[in-house]
Each structure stands twice: as structure tokens, then as C-alpha cells.
PDB file of N, CA and C in Angstrom:
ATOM      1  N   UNK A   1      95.223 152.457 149.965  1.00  0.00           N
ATOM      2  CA  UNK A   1      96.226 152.006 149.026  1.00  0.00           C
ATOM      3  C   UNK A   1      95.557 151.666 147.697  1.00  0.00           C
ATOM      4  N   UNK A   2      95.895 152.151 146.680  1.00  0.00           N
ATOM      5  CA  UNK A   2      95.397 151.679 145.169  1.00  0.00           C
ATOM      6  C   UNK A   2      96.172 150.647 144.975  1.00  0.00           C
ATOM      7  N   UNK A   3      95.480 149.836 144.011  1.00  0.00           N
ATOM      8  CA  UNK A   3      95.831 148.653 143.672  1.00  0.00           C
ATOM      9  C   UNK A   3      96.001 148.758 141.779  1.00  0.00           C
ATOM     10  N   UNK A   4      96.740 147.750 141.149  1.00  0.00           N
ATOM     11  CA  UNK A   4      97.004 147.860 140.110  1.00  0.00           C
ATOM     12  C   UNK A   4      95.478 147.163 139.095  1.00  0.00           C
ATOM     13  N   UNK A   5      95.805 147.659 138.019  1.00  0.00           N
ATOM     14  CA  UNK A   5      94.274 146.924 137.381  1.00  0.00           C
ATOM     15  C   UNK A   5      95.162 146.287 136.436  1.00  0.00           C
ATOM     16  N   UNK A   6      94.735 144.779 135.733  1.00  0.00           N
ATOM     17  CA  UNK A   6      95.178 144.110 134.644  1.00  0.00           C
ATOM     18  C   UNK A   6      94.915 144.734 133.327  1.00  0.00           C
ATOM     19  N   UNK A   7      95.981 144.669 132.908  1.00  0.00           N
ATOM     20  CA  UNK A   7      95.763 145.015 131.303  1.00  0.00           C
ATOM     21  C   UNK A   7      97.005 144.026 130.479  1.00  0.00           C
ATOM     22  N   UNK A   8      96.476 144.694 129.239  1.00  0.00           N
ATOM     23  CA  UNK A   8      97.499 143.976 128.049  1.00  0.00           C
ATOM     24  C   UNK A   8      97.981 145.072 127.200  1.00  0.00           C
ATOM     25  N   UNK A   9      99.196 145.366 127.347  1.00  0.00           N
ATOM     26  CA  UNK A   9      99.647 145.930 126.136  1.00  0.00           C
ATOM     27  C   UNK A   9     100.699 145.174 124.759  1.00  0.00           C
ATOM     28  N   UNK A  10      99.948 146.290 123.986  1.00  0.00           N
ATOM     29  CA  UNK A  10     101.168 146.049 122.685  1.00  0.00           C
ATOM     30  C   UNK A  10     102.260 146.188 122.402  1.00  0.00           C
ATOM     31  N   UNK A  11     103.375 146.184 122.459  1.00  0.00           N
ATOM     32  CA  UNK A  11     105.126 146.353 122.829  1.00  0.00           C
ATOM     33  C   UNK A  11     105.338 146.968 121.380  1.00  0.00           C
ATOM     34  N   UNK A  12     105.703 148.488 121.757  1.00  0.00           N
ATOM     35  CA  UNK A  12     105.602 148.968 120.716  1.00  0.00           C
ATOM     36  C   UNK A  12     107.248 148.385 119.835  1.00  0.00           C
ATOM     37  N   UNK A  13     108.392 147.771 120.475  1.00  0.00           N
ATOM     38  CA  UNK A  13     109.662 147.422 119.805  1.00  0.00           C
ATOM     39  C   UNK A  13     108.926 146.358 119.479  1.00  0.00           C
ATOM     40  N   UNK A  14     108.033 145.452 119.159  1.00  0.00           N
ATOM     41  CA  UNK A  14     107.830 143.841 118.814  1.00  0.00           C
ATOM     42  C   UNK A  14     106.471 143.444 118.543  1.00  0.00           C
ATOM     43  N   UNK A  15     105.709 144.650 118.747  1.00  0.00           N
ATOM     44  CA  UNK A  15     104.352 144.192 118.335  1.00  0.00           C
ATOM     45  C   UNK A  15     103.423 142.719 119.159  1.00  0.00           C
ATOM     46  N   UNK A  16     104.400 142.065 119.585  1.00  0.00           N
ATOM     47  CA  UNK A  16     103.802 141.387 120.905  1.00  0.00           C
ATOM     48  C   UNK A  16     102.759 141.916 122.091  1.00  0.00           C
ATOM     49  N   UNK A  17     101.603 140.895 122.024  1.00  0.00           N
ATOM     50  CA  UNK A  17     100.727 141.783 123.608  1.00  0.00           C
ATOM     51  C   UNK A  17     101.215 140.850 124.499  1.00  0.00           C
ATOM     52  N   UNK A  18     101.308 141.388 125.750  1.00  0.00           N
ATOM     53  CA  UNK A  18     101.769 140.674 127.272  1.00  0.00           C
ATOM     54  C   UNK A  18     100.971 141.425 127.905  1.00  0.00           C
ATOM     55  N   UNK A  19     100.818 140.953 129.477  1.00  0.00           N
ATOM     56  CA  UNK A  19      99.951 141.019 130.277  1.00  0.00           C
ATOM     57  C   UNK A  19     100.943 141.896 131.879  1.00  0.00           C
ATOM     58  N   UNK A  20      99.944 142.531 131.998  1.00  0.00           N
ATOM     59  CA  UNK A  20     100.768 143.298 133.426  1.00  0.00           C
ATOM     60  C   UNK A  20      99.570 144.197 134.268  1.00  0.00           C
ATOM     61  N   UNK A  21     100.015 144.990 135.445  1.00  0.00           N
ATOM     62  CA  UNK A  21      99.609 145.703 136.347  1.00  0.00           C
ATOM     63  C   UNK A  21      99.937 146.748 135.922  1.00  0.00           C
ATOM     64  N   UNK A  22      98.595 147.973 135.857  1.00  0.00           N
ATOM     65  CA  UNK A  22      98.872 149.532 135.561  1.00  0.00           C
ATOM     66  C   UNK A  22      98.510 149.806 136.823  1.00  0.00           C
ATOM     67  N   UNK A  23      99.338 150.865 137.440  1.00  0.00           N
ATOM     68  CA  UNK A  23      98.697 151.762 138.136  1.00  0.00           C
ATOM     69  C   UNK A  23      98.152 153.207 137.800  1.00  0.00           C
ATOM     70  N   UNK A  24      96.684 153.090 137.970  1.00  0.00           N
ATOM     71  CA  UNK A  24      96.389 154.584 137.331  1.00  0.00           C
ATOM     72  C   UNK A  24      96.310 155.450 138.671  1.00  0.00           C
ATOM     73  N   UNK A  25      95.977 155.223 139.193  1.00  0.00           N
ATOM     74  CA  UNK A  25      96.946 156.307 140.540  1.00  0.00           C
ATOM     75  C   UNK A  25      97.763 155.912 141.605  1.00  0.00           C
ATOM     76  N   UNK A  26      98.277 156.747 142.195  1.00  0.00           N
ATOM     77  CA  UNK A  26      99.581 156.901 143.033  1.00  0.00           C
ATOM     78  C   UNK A  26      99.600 157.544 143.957  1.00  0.00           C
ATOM     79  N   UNK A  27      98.943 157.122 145.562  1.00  0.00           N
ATOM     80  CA  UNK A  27      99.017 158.253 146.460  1.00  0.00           C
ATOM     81  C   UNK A  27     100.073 158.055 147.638  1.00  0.00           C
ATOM     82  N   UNK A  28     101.340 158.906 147.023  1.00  0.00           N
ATOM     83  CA  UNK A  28     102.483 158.964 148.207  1.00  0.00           C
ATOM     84  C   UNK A  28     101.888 159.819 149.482  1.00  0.00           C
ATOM     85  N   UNK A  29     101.187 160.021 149.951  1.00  0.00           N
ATOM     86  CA  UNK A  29     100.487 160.351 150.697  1.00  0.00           C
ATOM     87  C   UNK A  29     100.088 159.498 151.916  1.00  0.00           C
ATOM     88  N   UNK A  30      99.590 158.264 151.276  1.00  0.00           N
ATOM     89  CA  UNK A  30      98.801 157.221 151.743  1.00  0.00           C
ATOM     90  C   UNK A  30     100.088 156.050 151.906  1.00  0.00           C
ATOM     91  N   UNK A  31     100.650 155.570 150.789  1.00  0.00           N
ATOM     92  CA  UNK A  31     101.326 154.690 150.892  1.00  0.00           C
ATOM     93  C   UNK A  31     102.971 155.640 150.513  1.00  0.00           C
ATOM     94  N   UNK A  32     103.446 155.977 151.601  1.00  0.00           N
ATOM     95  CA  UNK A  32     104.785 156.471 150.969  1.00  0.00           C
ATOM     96  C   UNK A  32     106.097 155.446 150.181  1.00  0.00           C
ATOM     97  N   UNK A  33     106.498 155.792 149.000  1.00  0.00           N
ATOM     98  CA  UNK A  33     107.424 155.094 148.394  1.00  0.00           C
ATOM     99  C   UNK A  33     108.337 155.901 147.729  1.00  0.00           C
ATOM    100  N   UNK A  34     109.252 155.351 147.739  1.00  0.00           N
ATOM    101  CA  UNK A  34     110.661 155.733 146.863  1.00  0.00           C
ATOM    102  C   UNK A  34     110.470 156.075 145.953  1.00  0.00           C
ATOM    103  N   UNK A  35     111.658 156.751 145.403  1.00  0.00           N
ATOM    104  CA  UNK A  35     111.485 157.219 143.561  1.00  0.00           C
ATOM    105  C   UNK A  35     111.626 156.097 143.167  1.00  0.00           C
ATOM    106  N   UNK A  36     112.242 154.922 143.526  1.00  0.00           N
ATOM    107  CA  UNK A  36     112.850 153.823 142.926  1.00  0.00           C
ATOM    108  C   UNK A  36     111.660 153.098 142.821  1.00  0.00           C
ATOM    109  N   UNK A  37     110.577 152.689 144.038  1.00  0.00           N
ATOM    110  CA  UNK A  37     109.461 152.079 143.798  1.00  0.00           C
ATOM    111  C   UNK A  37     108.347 152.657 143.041  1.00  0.00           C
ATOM    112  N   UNK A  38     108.410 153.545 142.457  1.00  0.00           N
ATOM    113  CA  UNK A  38     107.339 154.511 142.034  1.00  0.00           C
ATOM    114  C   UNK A  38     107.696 153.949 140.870  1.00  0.00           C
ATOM    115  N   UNK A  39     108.983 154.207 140.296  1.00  0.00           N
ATOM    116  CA  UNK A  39     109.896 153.809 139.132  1.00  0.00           C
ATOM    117  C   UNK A  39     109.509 152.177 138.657  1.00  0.00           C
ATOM    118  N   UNK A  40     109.479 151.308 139.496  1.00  0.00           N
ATOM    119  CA  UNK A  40     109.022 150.372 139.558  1.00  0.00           C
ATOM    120  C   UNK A  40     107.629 150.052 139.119  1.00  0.00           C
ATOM    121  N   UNK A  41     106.742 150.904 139.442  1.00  0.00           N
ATOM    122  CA  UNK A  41     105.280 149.963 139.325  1.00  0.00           C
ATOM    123  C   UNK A  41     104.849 150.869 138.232  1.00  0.00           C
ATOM    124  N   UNK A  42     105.737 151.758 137.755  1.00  0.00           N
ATOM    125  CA  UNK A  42     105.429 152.369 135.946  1.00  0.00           C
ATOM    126  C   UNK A  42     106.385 152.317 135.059  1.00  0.00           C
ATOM    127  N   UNK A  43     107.103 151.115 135.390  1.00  0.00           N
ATOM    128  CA  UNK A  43     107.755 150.656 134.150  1.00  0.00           C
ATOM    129  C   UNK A  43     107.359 148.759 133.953  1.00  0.00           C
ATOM    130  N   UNK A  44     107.354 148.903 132.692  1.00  0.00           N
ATOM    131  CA  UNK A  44     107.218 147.959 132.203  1.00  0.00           C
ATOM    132  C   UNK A  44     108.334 147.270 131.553  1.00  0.00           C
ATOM    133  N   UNK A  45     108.121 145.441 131.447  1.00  0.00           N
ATOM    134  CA  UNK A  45     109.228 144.979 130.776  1.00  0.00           C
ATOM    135  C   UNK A  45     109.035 143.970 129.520  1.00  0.00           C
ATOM    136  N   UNK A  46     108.756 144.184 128.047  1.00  0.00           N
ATOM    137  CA  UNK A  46     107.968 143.197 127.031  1.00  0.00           C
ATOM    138  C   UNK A  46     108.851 141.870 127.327  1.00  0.00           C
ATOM    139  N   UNK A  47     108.452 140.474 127.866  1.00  0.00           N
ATOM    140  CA  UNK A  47     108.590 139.401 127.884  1.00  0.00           C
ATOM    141  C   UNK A  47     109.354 138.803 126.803  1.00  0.00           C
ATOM    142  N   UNK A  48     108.978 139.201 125.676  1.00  0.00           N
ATOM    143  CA  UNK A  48     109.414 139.022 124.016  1.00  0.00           C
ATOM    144  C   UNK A  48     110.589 139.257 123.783  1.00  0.00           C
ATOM    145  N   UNK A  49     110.960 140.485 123.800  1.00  0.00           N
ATOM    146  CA  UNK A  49     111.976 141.533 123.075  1.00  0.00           C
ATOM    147  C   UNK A  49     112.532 142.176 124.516  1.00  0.00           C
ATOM    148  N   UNK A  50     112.249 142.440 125.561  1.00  0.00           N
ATOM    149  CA  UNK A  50     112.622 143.019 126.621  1.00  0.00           C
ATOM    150  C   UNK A  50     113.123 144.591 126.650  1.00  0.00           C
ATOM    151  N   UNK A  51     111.784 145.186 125.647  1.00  0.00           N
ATOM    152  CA  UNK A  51     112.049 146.605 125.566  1.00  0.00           C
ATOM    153  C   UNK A  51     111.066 146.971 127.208  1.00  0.00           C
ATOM    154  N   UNK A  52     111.637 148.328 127.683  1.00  0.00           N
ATOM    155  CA  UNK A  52     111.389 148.909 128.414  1.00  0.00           C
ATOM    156  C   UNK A  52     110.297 149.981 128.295  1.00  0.00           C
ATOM    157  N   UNK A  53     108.910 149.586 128.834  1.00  0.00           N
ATOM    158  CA  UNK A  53     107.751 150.547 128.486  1.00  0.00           C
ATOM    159  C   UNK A  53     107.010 151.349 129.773  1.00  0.00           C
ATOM    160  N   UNK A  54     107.045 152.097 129.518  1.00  0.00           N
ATOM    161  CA  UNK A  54     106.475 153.134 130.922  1.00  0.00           C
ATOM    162  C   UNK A  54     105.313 153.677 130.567  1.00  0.00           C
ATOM    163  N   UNK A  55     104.351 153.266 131.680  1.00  0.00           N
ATOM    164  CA  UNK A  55     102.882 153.958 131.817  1.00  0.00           C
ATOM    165  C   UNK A  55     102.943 154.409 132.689  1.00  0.00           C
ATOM    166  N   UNK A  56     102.884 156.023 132.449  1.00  0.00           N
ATOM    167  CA  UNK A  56     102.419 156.615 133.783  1.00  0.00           C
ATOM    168  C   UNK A  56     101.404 156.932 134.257  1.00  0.00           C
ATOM    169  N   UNK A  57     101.007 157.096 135.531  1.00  0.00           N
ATOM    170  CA  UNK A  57      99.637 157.021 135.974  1.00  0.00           C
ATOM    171  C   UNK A  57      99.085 158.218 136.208  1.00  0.00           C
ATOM    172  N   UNK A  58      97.705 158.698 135.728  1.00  0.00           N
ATOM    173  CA  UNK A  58      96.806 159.138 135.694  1.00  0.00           C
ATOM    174  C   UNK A  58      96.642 160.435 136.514  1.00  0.00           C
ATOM    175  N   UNK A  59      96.774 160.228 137.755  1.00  0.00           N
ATOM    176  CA  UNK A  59      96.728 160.589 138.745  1.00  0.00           C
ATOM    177  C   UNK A  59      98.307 160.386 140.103  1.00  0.00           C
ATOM    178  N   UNK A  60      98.657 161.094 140.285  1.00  0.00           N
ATOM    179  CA  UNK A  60     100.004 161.244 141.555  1.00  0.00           C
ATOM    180  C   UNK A  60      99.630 162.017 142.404  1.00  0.00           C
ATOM    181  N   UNK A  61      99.499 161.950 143.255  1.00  0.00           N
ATOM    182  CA  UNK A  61      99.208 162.702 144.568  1.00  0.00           C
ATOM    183  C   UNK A  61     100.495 162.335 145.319  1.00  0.00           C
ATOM    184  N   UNK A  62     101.204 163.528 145.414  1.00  0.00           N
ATOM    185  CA  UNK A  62     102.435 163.451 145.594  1.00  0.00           C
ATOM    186  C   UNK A  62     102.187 164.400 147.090  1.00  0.00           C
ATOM    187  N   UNK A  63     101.300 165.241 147.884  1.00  0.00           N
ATOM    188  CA  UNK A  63     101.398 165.710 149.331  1.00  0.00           C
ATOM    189  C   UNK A  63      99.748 166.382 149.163  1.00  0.00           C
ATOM    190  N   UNK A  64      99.488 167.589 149.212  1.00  0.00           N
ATOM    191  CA  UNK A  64      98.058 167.878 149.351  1.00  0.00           C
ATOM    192  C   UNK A  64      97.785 168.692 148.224  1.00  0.00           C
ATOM    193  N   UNK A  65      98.724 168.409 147.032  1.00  0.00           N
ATOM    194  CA  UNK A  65      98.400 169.375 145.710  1.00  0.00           C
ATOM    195  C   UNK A  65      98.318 167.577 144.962  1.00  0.00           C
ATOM    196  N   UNK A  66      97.789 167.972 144.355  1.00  0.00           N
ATOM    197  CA  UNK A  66      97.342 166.830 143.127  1.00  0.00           C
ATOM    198  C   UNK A  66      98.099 166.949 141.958  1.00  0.00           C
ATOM    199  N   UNK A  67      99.148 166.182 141.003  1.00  0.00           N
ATOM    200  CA  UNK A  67      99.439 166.181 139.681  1.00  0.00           C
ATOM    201  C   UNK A  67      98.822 165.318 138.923  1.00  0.00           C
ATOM    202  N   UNK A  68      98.119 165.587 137.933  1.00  0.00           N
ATOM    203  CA  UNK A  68      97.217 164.886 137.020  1.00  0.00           C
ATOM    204  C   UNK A  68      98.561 164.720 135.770  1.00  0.00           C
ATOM    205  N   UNK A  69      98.618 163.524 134.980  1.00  0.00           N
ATOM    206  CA  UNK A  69      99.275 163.396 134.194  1.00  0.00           C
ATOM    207  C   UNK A  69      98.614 163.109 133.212  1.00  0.00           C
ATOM    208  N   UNK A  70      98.982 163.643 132.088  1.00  0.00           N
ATOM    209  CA  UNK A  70      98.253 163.435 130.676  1.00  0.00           C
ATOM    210  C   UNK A  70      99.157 162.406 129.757  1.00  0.00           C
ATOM    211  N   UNK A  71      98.359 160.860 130.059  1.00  0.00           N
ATOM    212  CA  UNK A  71      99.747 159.657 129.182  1.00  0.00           C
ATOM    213  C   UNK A  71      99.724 159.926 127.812  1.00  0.00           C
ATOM    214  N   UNK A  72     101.262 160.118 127.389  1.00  0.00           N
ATOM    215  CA  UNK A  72     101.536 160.238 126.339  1.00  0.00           C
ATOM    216  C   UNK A  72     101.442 159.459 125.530  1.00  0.00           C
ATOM    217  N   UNK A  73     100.966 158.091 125.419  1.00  0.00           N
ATOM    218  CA  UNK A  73     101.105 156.851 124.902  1.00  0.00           C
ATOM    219  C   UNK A  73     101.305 156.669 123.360  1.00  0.00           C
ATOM    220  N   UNK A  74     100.589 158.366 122.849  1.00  0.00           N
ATOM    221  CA  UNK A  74     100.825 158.072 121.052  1.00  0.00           C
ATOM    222  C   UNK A  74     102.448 158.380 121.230  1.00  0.00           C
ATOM    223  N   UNK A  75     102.964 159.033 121.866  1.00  0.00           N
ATOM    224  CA  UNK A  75     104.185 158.923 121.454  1.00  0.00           C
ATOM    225  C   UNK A  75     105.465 157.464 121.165  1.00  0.00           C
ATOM    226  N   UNK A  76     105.116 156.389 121.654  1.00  0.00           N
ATOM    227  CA  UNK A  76     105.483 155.295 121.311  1.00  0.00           C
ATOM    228  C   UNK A  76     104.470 154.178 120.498  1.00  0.00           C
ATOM    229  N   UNK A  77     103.051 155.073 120.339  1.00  0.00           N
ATOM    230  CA  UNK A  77     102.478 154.006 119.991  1.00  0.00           C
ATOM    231  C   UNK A  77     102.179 152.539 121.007  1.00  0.00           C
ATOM    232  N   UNK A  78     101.691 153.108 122.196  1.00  0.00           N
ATOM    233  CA  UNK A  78     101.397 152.104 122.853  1.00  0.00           C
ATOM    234  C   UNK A  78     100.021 151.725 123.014  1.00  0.00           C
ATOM    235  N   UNK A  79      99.797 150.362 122.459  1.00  0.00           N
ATOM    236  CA  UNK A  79      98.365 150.048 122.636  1.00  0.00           C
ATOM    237  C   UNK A  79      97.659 149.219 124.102  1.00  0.00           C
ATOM    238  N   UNK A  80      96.921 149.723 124.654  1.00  0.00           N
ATOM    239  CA  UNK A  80      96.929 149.208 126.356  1.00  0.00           C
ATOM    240  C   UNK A  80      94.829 148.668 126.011  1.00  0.00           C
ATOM    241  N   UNK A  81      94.717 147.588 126.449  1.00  0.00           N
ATOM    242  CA  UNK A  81      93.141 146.817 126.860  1.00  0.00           C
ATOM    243  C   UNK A  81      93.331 146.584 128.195  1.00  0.00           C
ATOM    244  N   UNK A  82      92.299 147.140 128.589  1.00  0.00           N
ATOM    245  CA  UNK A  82      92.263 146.637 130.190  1.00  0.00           C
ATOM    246  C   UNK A  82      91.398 145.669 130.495  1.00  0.00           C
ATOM    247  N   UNK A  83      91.700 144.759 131.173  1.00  0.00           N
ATOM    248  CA  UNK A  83      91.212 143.538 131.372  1.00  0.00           C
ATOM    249  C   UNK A  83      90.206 143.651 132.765  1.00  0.00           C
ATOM    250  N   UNK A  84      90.683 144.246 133.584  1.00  0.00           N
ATOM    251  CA  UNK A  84      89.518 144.253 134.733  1.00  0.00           C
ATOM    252  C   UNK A  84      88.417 145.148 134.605  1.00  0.00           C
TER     253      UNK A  84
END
């Protein structure tokens, strides 16, 4: 089971940093989950302003083919420090 790593991002609606869990990979494989929980642990919620921010992770291993995802993050301008 992967575990989430701490980080801080910048909220791109408010310019506020807050603190949360990224997951940079995802193996439904290992730990099977819902679209809804998947949905869950790559969305984000700014504390501040309560815009809705999604990081997606890195890596999905979704059965025995691998999807690598390339995060789009300039597209909202999201600034992410990882803390662990």
C-alpha cells in the first residue's frame, strides 16, 4: 500500500499555502478502490477560499499495464513543496 507524502501547496484561486497528503502513486492492484476513493485522495480542498485542486499522481497502476501521468500543474499554476 503507498502512503501519502506531506506537502504544501499554493491555492492557485487565493494564493494561500495549506498543508495536505499527495499521493504520487496509486496501485489498484494492491489496494483496490473506487473511482470515488481514487477521486478522493487527488482532490484537494484550499481551507481559505475552498477552491477545489487536483493532483494527480505520478504513477496509476490500474491492472498489469502501468499509466504514468504527466501533472499538469502549470496549467493552474499550482505551486506544491514537499515536506517529507
Amino acid at each position: 500500500m503507498s502512503l501519502p507524502v506531506r506537502v504544501k501547496i499554493k491555492c492557485p484561486g487565493c494564493g494561500e499555502w495549506f498543508e495536505t497528503g499527495y499521493w504520487a502513486s496509486i496501485n489498484l492492484m494492491v489496494e483496490p478502490l473506487s473511482e470515488e476513493d481514487v477521486e478522493e485522495r487527488i482532490t484537494h480542498q484550499c481551507p481559505h477560499c475552498g477552491k477545489k485542486i487536483v493532483l494527480t499522481p505520478d504513477l496509476l497502476v490500474t491492472s498489469e499495464e502501468w499509466l504514468i501521468f504527466e501533472a499538469d500543474r502549470e496549467q493552474e499554476k499550482i505551486e506544491i513543496e514537499f515536506l517529507d
